[in-house]
PDB file of N, CA and C in Angstrom:
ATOM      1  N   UNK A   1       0.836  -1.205   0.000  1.00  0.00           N
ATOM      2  CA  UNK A   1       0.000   0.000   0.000  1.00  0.00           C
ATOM      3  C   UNK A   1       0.873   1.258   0.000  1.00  0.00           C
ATOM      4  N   UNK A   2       1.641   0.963   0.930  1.00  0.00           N
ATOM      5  CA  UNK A   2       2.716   2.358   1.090  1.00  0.00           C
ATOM      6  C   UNK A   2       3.517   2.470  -0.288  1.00  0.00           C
ATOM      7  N   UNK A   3       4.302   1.524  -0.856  1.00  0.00           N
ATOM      8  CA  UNK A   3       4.667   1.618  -2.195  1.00  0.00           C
ATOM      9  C   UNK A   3       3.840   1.986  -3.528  1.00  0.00           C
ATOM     10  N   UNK A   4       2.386   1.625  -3.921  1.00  0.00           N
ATOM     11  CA  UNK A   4       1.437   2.341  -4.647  1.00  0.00           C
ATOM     12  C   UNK A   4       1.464   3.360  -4.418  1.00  0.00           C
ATOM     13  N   UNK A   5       1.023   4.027  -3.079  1.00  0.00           N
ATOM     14  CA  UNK A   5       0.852   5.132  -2.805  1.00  0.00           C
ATOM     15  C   UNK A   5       1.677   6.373  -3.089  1.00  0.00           C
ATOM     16  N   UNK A   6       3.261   6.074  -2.929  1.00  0.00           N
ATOM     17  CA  UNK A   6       4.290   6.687  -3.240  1.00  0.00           C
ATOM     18  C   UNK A   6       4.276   6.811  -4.909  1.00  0.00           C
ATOM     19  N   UNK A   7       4.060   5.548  -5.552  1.00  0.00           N
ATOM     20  CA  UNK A   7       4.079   5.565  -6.885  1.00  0.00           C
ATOM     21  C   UNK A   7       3.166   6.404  -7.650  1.00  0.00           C
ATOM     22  N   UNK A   8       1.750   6.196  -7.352  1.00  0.00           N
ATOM     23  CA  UNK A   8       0.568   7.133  -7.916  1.00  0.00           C
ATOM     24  C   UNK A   8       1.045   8.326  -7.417  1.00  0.00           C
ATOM     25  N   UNK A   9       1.645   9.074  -6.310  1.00  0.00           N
ATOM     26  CA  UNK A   9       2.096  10.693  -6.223  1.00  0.00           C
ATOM     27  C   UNK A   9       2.668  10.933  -7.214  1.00  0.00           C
ATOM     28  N   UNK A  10       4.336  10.260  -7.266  1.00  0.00           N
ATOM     29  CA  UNK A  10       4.910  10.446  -8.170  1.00  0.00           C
ATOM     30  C   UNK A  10       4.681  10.617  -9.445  1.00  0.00           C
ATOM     31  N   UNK A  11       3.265   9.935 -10.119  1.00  0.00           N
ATOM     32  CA  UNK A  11       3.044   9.991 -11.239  1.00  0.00           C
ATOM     33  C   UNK A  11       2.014  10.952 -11.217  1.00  0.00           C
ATOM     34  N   UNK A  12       1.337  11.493 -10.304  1.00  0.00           N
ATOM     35  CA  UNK A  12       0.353  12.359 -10.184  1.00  0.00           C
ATOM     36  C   UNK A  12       1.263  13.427  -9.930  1.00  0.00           C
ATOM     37  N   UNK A  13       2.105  13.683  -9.533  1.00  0.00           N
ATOM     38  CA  UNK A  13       3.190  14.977  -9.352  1.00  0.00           C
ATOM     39  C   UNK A  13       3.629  15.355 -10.389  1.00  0.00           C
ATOM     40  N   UNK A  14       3.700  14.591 -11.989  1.00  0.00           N
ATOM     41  CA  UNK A  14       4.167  15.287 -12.968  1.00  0.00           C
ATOM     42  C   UNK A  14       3.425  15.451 -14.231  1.00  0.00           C
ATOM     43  N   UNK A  15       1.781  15.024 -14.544  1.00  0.00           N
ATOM     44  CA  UNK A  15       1.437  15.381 -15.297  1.00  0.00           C
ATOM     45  C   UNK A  15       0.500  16.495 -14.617  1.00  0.00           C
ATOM     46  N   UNK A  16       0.229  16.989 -13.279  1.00  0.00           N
ATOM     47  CA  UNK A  16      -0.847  18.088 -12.896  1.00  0.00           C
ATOM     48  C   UNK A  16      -0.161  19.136 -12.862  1.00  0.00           C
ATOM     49  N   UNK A  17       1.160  19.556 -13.290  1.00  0.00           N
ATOM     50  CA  UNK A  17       1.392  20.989 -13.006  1.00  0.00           C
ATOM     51  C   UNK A  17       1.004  21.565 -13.881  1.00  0.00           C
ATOM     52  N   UNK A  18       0.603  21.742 -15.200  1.00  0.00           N
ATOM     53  CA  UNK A  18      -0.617  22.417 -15.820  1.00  0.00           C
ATOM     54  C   UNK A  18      -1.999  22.431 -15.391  1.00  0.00           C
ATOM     55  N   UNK A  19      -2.333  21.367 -14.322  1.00  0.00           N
ATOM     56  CA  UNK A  19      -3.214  21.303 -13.447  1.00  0.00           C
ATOM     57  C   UNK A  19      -3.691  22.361 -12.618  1.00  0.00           C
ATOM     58  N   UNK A  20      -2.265  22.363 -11.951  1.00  0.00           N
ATOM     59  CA  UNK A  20      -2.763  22.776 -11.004  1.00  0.00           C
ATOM     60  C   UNK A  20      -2.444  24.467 -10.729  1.00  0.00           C
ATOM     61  N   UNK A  21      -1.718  25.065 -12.240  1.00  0.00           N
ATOM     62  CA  UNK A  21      -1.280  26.148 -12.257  1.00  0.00           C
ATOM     63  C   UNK A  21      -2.888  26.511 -12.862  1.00  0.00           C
ATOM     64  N   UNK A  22      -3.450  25.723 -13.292  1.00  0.00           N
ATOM     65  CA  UNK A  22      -4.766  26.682 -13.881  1.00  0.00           C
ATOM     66  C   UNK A  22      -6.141  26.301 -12.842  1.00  0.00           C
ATOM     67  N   UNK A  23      -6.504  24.917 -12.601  1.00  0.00           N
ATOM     68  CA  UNK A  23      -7.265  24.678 -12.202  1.00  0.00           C
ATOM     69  C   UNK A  23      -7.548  24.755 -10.547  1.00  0.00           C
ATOM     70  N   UNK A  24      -5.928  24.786  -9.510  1.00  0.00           N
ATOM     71  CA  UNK A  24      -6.315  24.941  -8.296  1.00  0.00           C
ATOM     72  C   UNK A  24      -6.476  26.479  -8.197  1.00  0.00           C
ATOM     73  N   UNK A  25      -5.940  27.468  -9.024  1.00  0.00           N
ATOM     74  CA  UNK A  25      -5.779  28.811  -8.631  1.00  0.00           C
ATOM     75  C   UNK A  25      -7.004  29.282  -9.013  1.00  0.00           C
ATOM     76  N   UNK A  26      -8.035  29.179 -10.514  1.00  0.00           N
ATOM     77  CA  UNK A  26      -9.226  29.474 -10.257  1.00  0.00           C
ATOM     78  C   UNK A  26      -9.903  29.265  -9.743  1.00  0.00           C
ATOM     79  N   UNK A  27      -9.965  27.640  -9.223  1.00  0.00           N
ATOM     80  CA  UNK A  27     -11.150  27.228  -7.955  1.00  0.00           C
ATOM     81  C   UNK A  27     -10.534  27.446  -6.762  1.00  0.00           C
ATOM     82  N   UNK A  28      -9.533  27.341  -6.023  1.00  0.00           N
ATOM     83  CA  UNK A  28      -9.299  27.319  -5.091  1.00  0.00           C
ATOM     84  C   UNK A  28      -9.322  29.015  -4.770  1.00  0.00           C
ATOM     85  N   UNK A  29      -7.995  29.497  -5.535  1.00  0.00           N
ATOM     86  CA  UNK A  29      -7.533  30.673  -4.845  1.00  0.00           C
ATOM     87  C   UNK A  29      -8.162  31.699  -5.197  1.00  0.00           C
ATOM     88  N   UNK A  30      -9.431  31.574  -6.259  1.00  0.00           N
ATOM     89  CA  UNK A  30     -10.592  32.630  -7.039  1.00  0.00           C
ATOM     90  C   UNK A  30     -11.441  32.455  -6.257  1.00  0.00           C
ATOM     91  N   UNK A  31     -11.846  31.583  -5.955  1.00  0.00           N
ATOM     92  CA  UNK A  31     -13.638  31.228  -6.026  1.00  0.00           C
ATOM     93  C   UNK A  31     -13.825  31.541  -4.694  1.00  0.00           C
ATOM     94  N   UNK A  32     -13.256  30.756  -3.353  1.00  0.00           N
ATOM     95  CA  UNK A  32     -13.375  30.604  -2.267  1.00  0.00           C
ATOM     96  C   UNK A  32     -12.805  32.269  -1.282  1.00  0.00           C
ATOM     97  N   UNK A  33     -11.816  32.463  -1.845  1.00  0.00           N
ATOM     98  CA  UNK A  33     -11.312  34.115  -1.005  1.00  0.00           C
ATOM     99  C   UNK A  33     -12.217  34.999  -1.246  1.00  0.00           C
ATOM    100  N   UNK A  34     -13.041  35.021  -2.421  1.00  0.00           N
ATOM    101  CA  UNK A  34     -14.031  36.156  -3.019  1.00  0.00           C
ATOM    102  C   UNK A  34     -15.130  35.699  -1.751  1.00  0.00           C
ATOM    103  N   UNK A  35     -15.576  34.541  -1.792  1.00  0.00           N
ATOM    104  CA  UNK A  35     -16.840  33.945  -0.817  1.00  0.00           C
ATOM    105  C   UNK A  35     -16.470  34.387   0.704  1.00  0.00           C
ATOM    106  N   UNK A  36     -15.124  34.062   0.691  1.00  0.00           N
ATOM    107  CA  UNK A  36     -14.693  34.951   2.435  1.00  0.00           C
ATOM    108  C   UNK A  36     -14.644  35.930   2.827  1.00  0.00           C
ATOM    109  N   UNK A  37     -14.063  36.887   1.408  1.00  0.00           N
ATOM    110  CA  UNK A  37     -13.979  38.181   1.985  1.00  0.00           C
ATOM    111  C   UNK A  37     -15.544  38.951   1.850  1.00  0.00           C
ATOM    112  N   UNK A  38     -16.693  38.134   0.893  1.00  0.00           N
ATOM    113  CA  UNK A  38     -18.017  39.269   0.776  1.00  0.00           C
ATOM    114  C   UNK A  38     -18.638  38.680   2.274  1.00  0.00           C
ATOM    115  N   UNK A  39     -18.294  37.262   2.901  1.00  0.00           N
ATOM    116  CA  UNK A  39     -18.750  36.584   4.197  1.00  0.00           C
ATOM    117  C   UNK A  39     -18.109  38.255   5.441  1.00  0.00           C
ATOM    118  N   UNK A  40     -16.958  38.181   5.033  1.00  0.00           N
ATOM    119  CA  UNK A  40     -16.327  39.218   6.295  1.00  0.00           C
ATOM    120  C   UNK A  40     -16.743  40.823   6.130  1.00  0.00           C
ATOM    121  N   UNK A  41     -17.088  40.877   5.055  1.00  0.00           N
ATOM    122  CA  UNK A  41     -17.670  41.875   4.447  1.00  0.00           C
ATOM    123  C   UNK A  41     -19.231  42.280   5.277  1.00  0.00           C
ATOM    124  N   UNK A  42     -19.992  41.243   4.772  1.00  0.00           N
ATOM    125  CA  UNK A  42     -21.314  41.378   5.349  1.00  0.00           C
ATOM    126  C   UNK A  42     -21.198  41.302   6.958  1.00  0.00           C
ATOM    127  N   UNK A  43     -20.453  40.791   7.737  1.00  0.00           N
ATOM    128  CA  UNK A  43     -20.155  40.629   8.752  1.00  0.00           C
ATOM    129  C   UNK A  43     -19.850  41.774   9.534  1.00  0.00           C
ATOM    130  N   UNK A  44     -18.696  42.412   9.014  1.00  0.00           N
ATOM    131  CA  UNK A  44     -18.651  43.904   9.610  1.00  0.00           C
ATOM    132  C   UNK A  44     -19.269  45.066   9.388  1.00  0.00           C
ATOM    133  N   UNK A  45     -20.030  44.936   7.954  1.00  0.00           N
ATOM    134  CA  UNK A  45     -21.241  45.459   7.938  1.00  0.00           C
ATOM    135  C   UNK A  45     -22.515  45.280   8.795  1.00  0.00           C
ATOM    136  N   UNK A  46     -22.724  44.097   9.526  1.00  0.00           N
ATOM    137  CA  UNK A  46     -23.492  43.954  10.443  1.00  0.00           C
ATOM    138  C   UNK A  46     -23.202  44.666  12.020  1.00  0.00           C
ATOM    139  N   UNK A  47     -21.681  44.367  12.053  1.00  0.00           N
ATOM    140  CA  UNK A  47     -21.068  44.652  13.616  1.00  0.00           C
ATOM    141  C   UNK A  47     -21.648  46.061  13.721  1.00  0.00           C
ATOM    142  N   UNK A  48     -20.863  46.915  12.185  1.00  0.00           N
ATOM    143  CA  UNK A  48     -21.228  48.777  12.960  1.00  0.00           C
ATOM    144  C   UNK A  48     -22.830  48.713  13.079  1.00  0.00           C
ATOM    145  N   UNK A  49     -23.520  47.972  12.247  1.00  0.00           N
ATOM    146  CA  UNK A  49     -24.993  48.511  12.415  1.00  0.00           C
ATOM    147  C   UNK A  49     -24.970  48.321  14.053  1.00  0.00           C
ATOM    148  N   UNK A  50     -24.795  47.089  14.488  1.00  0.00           N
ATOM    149  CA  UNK A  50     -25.162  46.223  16.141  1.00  0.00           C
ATOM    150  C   UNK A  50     -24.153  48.182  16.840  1.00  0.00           C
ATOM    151  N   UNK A  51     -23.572  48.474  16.466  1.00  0.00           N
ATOM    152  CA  UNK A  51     -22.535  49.480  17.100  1.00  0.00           C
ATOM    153  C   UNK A  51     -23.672  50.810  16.999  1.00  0.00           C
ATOM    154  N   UNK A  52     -23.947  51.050  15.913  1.00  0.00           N
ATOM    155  CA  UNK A  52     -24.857  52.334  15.742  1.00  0.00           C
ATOM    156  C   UNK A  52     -25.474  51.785  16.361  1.00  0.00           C
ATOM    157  N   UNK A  53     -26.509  50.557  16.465  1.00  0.00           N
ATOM    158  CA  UNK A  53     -27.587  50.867  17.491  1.00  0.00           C
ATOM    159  C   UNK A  53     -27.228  50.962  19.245  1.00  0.00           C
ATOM    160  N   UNK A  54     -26.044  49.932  19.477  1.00  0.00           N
ATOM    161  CA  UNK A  54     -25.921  50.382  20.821  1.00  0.00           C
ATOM    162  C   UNK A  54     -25.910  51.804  20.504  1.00  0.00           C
ATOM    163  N   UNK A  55     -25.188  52.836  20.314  1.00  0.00           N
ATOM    164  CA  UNK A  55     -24.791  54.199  20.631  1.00  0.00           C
ATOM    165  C   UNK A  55     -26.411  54.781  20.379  1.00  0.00           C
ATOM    166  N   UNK A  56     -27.216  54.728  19.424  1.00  0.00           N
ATOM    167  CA  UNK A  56     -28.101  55.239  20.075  1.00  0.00           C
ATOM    168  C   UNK A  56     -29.109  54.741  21.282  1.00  0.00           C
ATOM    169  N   UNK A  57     -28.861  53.370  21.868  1.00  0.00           N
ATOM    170  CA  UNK A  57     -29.588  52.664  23.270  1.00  0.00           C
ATOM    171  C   UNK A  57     -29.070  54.188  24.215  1.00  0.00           C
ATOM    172  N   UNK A  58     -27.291  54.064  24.100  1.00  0.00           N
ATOM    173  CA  UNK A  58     -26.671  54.803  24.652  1.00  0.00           C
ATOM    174  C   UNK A  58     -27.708  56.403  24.802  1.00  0.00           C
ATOM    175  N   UNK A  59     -28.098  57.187  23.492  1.00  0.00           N
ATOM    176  CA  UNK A  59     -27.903  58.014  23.638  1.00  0.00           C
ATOM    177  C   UNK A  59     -29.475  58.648  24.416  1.00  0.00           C
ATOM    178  N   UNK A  60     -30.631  57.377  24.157  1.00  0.00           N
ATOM    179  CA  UNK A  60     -31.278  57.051  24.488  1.00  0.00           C
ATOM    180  C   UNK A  60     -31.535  57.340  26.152  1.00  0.00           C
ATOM    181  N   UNK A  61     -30.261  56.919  26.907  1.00  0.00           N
ATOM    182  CA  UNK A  61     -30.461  56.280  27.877  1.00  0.00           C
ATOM    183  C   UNK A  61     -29.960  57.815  28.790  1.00  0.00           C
ATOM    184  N   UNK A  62     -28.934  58.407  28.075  1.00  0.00           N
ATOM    185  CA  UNK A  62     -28.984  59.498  28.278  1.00  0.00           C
ATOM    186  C   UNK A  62     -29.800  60.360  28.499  1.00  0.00           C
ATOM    187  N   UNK A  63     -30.859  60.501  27.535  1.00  0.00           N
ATOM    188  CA  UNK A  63     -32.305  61.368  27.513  1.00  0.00           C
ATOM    189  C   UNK A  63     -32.896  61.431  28.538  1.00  0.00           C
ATOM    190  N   UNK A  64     -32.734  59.800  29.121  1.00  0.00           N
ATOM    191  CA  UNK A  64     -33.664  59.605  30.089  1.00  0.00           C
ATOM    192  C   UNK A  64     -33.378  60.233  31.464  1.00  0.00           C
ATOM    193  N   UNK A  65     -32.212  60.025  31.433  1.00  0.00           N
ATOM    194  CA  UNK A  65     -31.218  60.431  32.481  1.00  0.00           C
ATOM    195  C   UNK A  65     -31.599  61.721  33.059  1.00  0.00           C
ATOM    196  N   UNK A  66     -31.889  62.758  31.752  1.00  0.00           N
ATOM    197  CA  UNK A  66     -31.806  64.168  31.395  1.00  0.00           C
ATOM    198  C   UNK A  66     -32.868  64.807  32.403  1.00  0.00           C
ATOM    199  N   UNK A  67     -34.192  63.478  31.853  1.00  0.00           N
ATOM    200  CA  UNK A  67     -35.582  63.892  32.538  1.00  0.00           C
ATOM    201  C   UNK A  67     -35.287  63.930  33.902  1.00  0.00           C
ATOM    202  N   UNK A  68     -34.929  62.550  34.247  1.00  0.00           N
ATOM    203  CA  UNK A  68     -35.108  62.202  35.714  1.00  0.00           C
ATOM    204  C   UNK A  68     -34.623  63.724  36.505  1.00  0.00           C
ATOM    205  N   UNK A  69     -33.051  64.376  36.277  1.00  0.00           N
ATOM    206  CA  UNK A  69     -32.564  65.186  36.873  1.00  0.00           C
ATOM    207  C   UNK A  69     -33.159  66.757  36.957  1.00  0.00           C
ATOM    208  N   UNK A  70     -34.122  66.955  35.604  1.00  0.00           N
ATOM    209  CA  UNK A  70     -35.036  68.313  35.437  1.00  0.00           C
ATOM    210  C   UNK A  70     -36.299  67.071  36.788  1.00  0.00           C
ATOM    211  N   UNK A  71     -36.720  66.531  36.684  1.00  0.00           N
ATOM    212  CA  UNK A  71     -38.100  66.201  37.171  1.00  0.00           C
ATOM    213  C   UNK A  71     -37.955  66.537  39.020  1.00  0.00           C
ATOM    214  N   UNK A  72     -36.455  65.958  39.162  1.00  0.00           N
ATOM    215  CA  UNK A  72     -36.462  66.082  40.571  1.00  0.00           C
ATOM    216  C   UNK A  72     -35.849  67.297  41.267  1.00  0.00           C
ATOM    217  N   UNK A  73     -35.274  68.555  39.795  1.00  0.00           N
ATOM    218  CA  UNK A  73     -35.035  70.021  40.275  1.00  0.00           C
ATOM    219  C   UNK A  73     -36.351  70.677  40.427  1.00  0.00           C
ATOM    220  N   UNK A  74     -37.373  70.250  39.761  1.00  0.00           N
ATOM    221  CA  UNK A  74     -38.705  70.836  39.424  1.00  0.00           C
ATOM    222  C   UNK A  74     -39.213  70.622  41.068  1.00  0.00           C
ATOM    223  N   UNK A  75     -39.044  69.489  41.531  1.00  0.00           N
ATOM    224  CA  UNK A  75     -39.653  69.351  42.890  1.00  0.00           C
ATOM    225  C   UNK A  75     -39.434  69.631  44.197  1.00  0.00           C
ATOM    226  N   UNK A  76     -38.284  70.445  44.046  1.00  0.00           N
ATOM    227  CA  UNK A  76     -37.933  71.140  45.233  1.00  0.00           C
ATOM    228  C   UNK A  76     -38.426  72.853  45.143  1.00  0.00           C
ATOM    229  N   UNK A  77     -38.443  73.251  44.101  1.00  0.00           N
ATOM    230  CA  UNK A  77     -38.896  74.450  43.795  1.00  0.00           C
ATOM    231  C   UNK A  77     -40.464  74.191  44.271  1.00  0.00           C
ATOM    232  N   UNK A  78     -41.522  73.329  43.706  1.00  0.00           N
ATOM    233  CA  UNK A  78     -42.611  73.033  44.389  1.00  0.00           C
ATOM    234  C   UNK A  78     -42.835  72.624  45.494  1.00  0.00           C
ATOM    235  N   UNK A  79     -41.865  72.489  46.415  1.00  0.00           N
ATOM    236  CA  UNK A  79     -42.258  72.386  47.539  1.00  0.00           C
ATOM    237  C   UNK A  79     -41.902  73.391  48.759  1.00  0.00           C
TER     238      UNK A  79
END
């Protein structure tokens, strides 16, 4: 087994280098990096959205903040 095995490389090692200069570099090194980088693409396009919306939870939360501190200056003056 180990001797076939060695043998079929060897013979598979010298008729694929027209192989593999055309056929691994368009499928492999074309096809698949394009699919990763529009994957990482859409991905960090997702993160800033998740980012814009925290910052406005944030700015949100602020507002609220804003009220509470007018609501409870308002109530010492009324009393």
């Amino acid at each position: 087994m180990r001797e076939s095995a060695a043998v079929y490389r060897q013979r598979a090692q010298v008729p694929p280098t027209v192989f593999s200069g055309f056929s691994s570099r368009r499928f492999c090194c074309f096809h698949t990096p394009n699919k990763q980088q529009q994957q990482q693409q859409q991905q960090q396009q997702q993160q800033k959205q998740q980012q814009q919306q925290q910052q406005q939870q944030q700015q949100q939360q602020q507002q609220q903040q804003q009220q509470q501190q007018q609501q409870q200056q308002q109530q010492p003056q009324q009393q």
